[in-house]
Protein backbone atom coordinates (compact mmCIF):
# COMPACT_ATOMS: atom_id res chain seq x y z
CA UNK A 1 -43.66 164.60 124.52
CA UNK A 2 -45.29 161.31 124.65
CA UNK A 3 -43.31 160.03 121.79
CA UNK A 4 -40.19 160.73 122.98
CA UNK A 5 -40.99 159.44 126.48
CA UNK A 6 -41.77 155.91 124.67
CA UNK A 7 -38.31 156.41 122.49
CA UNK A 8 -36.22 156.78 125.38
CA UNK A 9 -37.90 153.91 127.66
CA UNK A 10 -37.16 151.73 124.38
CA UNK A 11 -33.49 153.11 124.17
CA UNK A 12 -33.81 152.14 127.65
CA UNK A 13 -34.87 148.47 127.29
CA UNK A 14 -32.67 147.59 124.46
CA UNK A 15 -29.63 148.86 126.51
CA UNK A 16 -30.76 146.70 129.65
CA UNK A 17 -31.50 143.82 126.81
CA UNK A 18 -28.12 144.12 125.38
CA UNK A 19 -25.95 144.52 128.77
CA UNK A 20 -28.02 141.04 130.05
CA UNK A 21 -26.87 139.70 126.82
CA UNK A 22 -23.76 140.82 127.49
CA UNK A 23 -23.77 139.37 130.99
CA UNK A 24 -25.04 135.99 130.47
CA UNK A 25 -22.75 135.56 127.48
CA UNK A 26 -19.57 136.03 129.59
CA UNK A 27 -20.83 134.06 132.27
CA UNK A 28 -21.74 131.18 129.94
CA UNK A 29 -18.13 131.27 128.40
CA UNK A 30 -16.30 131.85 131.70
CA UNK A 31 -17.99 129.09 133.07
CA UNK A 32 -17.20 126.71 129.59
CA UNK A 33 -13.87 127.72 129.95
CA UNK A 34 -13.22 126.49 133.59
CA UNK A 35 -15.22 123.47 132.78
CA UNK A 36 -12.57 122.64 129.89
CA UNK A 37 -9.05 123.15 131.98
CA UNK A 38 -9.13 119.37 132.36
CA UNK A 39 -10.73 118.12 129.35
CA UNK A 40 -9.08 115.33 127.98
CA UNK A 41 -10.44 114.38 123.88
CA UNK A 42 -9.01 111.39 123.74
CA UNK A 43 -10.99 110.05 127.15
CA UNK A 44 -13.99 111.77 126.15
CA UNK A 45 -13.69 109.78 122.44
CA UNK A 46 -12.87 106.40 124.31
CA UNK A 47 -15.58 107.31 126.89
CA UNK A 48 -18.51 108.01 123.82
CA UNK A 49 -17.16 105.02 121.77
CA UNK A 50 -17.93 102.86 125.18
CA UNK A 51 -21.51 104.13 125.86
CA UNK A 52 -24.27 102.11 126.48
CA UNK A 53 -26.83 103.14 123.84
CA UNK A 54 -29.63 101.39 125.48
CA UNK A 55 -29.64 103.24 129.17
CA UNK A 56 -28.68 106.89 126.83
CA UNK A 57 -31.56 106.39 124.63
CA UNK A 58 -33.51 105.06 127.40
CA UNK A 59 -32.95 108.41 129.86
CA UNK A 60 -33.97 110.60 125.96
CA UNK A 61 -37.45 109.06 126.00
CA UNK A 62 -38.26 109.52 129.69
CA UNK A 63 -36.90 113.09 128.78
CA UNK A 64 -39.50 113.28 126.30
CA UNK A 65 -42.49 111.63 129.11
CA UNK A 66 -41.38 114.50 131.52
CA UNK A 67 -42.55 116.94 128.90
CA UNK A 68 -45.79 114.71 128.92
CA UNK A 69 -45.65 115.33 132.74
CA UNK A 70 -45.33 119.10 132.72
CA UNK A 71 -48.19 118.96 129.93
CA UNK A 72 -50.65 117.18 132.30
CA UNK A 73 -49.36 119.66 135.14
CA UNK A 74 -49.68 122.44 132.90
CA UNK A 75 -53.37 121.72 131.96
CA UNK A 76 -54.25 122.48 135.91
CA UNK A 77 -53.11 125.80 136.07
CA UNK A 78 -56.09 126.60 133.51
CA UNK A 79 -59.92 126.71 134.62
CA UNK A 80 -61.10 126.23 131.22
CA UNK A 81 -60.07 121.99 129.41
CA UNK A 82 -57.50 122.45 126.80
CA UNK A 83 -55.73 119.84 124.65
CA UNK A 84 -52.83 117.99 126.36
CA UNK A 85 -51.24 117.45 122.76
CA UNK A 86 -51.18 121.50 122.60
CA UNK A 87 -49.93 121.84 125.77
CA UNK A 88 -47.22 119.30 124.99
CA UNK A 89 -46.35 121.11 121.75
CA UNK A 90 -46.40 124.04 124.00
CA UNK A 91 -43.59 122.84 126.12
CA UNK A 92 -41.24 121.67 123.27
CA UNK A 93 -41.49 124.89 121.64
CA UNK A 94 -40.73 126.74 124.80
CA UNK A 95 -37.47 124.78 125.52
CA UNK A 96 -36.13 124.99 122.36
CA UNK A 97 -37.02 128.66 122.02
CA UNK A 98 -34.76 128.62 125.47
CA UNK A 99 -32.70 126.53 123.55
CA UNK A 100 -31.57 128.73 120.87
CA UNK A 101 -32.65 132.26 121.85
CA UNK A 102 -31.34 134.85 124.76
CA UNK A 103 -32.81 135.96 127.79
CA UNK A 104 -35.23 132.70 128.29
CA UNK A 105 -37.23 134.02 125.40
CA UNK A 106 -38.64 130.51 125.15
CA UNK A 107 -40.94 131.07 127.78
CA UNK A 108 -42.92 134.10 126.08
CA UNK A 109 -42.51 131.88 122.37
CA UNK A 110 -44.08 129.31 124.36
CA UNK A 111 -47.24 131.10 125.71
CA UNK A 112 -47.56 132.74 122.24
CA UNK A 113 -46.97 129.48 120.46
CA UNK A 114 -50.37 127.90 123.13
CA UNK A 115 -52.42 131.33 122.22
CA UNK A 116 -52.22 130.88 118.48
CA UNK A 117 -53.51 127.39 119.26
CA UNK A 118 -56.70 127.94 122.17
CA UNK A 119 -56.96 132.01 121.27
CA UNK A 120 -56.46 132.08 125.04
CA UNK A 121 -54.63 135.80 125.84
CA UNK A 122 -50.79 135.37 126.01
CA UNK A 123 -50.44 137.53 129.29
CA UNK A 124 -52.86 135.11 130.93
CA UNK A 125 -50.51 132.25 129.87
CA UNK A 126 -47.63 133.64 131.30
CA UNK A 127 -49.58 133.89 134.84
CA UNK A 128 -50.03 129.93 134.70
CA UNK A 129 -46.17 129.98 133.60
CA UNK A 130 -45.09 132.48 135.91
CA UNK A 131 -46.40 129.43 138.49
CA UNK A 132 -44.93 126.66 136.97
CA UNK A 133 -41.67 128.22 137.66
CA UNK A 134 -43.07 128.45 140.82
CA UNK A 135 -43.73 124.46 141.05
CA UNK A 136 -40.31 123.71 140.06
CA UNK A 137 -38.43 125.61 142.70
CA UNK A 138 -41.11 123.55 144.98
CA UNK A 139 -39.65 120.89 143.76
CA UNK A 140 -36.20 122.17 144.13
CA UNK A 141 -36.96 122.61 147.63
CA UNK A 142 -38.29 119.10 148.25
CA UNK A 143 -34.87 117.76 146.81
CA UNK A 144 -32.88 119.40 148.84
CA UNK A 145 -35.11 118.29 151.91
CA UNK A 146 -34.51 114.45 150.63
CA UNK A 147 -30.66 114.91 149.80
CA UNK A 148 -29.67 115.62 153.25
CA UNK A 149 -31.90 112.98 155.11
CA UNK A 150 -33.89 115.24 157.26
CA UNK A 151 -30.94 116.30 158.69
CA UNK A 152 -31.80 119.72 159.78
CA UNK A 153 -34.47 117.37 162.21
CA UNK A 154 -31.51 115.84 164.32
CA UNK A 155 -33.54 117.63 167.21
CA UNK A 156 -35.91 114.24 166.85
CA UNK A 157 -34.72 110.88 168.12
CA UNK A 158 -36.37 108.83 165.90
CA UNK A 159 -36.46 108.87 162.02
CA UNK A 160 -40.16 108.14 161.50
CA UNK A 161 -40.61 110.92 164.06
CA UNK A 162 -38.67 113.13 161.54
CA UNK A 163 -40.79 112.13 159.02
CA UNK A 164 -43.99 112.76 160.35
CA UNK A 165 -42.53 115.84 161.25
CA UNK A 166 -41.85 116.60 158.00
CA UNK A 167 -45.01 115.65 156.41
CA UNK A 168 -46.61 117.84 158.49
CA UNK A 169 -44.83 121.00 157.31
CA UNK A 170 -45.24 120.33 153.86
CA UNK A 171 -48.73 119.68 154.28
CA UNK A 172 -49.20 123.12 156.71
CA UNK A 173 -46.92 125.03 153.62
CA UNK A 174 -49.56 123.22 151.00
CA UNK A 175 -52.63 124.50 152.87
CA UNK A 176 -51.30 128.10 153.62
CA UNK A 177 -50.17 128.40 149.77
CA UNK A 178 -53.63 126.94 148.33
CA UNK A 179 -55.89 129.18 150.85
CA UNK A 180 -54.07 132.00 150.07
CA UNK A 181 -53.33 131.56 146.12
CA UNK A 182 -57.32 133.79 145.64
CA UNK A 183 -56.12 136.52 147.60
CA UNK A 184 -53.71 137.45 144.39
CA UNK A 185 -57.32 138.22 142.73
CA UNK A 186 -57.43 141.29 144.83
CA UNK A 187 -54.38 143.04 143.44
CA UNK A 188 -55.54 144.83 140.09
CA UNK A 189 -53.86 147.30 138.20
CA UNK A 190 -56.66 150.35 137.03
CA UNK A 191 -53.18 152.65 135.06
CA UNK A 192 -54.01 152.10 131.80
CA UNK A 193 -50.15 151.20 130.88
CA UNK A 194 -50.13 148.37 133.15
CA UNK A 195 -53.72 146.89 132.49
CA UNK A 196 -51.71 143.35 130.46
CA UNK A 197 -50.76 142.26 134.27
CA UNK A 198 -54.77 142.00 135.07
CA UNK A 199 -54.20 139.39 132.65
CA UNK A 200 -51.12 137.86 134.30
CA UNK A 201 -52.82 137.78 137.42
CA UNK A 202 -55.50 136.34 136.15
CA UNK A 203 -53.90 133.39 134.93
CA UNK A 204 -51.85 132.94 138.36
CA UNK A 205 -55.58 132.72 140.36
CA UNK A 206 -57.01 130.84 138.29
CA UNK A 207 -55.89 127.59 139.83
CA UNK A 208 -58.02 126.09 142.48
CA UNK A 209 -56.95 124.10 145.64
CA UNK A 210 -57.24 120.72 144.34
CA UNK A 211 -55.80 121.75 141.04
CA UNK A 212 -52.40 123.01 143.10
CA UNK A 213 -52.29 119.70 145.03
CA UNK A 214 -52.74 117.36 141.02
CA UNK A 215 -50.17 120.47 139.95
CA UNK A 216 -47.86 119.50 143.39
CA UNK A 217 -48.04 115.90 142.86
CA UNK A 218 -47.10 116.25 138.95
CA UNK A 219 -44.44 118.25 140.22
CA UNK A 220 -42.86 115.34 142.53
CA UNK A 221 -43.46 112.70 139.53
CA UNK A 222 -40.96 115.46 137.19
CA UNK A 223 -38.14 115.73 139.70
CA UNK A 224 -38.02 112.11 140.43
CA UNK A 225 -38.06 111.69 136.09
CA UNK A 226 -35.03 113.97 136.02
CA UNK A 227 -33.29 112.30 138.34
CA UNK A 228 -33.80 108.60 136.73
CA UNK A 229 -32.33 110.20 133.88
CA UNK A 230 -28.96 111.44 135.52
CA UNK A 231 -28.76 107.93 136.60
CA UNK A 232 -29.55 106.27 133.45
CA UNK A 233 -26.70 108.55 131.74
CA UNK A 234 -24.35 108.19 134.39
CA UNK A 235 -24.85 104.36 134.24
CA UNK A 236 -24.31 104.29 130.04
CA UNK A 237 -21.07 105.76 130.84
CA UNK A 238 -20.41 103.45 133.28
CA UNK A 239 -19.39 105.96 135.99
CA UNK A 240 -20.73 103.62 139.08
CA UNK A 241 -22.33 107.31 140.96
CA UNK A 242 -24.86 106.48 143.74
CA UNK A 243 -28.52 107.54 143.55
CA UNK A 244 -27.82 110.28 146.64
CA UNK A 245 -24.96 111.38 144.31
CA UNK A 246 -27.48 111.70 141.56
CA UNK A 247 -29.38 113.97 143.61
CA UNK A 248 -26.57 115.84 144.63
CA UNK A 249 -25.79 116.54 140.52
CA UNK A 250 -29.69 117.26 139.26
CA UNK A 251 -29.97 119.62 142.87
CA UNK A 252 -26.47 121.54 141.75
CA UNK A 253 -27.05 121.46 138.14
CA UNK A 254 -30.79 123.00 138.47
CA UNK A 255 -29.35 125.91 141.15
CA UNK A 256 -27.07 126.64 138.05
CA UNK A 257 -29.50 127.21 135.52
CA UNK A 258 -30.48 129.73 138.12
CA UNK A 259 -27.33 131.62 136.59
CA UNK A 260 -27.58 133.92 133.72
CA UNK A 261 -25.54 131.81 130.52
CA UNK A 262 -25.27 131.73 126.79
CA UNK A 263 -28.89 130.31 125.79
CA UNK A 264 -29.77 126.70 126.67
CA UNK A 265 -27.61 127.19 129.54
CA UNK A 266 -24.42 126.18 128.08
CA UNK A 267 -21.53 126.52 129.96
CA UNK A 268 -23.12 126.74 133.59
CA UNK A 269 -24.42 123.50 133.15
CA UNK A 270 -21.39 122.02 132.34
CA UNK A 271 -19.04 123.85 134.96
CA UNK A 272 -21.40 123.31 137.63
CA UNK A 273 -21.42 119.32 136.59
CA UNK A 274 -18.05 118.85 136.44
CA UNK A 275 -16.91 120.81 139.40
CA UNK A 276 -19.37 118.53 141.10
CA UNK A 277 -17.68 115.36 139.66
CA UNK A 278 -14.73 116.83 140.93
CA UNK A 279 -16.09 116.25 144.82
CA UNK A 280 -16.77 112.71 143.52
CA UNK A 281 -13.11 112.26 142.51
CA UNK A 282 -13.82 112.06 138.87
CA UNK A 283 -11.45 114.74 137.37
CA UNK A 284 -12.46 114.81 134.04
CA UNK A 285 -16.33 115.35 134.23
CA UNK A 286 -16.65 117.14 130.89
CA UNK A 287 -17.68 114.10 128.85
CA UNK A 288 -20.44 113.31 131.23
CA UNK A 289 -21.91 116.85 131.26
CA UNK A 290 -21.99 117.11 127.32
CA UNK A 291 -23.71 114.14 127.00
CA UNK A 292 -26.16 115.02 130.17
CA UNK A 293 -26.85 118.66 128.25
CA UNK A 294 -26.90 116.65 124.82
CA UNK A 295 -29.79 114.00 125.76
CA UNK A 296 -32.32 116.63 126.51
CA UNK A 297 -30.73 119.87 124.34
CA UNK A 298 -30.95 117.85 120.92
CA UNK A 299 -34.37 115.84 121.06
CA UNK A 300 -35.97 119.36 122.58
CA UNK A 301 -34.91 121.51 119.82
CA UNK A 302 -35.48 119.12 116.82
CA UNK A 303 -38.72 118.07 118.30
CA UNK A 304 -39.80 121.99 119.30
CA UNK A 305 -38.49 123.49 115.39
CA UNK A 306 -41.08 120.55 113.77
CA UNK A 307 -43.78 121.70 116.09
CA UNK A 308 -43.20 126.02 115.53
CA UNK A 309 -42.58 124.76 111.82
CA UNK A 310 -45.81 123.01 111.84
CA UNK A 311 -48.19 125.90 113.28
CA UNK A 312 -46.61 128.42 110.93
CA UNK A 313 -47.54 125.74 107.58
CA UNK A 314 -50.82 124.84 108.85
């Protein structure tokens, strides 16, 4: 009975798998397709032709400090030291997996890439990167706090006022999260078929208060990387977009990757950057997207293959 309880919840998994798949795939293409009604090749040549090498390769190694960045914030959501340069490795691996494979299957190659490396468990990986997912919509949040100027504090006169305000709240949301981040130790799970999310859990709590706040300023020093690079690339194509209008793209573009897609996101990422160059009057936005996707989807895949070929030969 017990065997053919465990055959149909795997029929049952690989027919969620496969309709996600399914899902995601459309959605990527749909989105591609809408993003190419007003693609024009011989712009997009005579646009590539005229790029400015040194802002493009420029924005590809600040891509490749941000991974640095996430390394360093990484390393606090552990209470035991581990290597940056793993950690680092770590990351590459997990965006190409992302990269190349469905379903964001990067993230589980990437906590089993870090626990052939420290031995730690895998599940208590994917607690610390079950909250660095929670760090980035943070910093999502914070982004779309600075793109509209404190606007939704018009009820205050002044704009330091507003500021202090909002310092204030952030601070109040830091302390409630960081006080309350133990309390997750409590929940434990005694059924023997869900005993791997002790684990989890485990890895989630195991970040202390001052950790969170090094993890919450690493956080702010990532988001303000990415967009430096959407400025740096918009500038080698000479497309003269404002820093608020920067924001405005790396805010959109990240709510898109939200979306399920084909893997590395394509097609949402483009249709969600050109649709925004569209509110910028620039009608053919396709050139700038590819090369946005292209700066971090190349160097992150070559750089992640060496690394997963390099464990599996050493």
């Amino acid at each position: 009975m017990k065997i053919i309880l465990n055959m149909i919840l795997d029929m049952k998994n690989r027919i969620n798998n496969f309709f996600k798949i399914l899902v995601s795939s459309f959605l990527g293409i749909l989105f591609l397709f809408f993003s190419l009604q007003e693609f024009d090749y011989n712009l997009f040549k005579e646009s590539f032709i005229s790029i400015n090498f040194f802002f493009l390769i420029t924005s590809v190694l600040l891509l490749i400090i941000t991974i640095f960045l996430r390394a360093m914030r990484w390393s606090f959501l552990f209470n035991i030291p581990i290597g940056i340069n793993d950690l680092y490795k770590s990351q590459l691996v997990g965006y190409m997996g992302n990269n190349i494979l469905p379903l964001r299957l990067g993230e589980l190659l990437k906590a089993y890439f870090l626990e052939k490396k420290t031995k730690i468990p895998k599940f208590k990986i994917i607690g610390t990167i079950v909250f660095e997912r929670v760090l980035d919509l943070l910093g999502l949040i914070i982004l779309f706090v600075v793109l509209f100027n404190f606007s939704i504090f018009n009820i205050f006169p002044y704009q330091y006022v507003k500021i202090i305000f909002l310092i204030l709240i952030f601070t109040t949301f830091l302390i409630i999260l960081s006080f309350n981040i133990n309390r997750i130790k409590a929940l434990r799970f005694k059924n023997k078929y869900f005993l791997f999310f002790n684990d989890i859990i485990d890895g989630f709590s195991s970040i202390n208060k001052m950790n969170f706040l090094f993890s919450v300023f690493y956080t702010i020093l990532i988001w303000i990387s990415y967009i430096v690079v959407v400025y740096l690339v918009q500038e080698s194509m000479s497309l003269n977009l404002s820093f608020i209008q920067c924001i405005i793209i790396l805010l959109i573009s990240s709510i898109a990757l939200m979306i399920p897609s084909l893997p590395g996101n394509i097609g949402t990422f483009e249709g969600s950057i050109v649709y925004t160059l569209l509110l910028f009057g620039i009608e053919d936005g396709f050139g700038f997207a590819f090369i946005l996707h292209a700066v971090s989807f190349i160097p992150y895949t070559l750089l992640g293959l060496f690394y997963l070929i390099e464990q599996r030969n050493s």
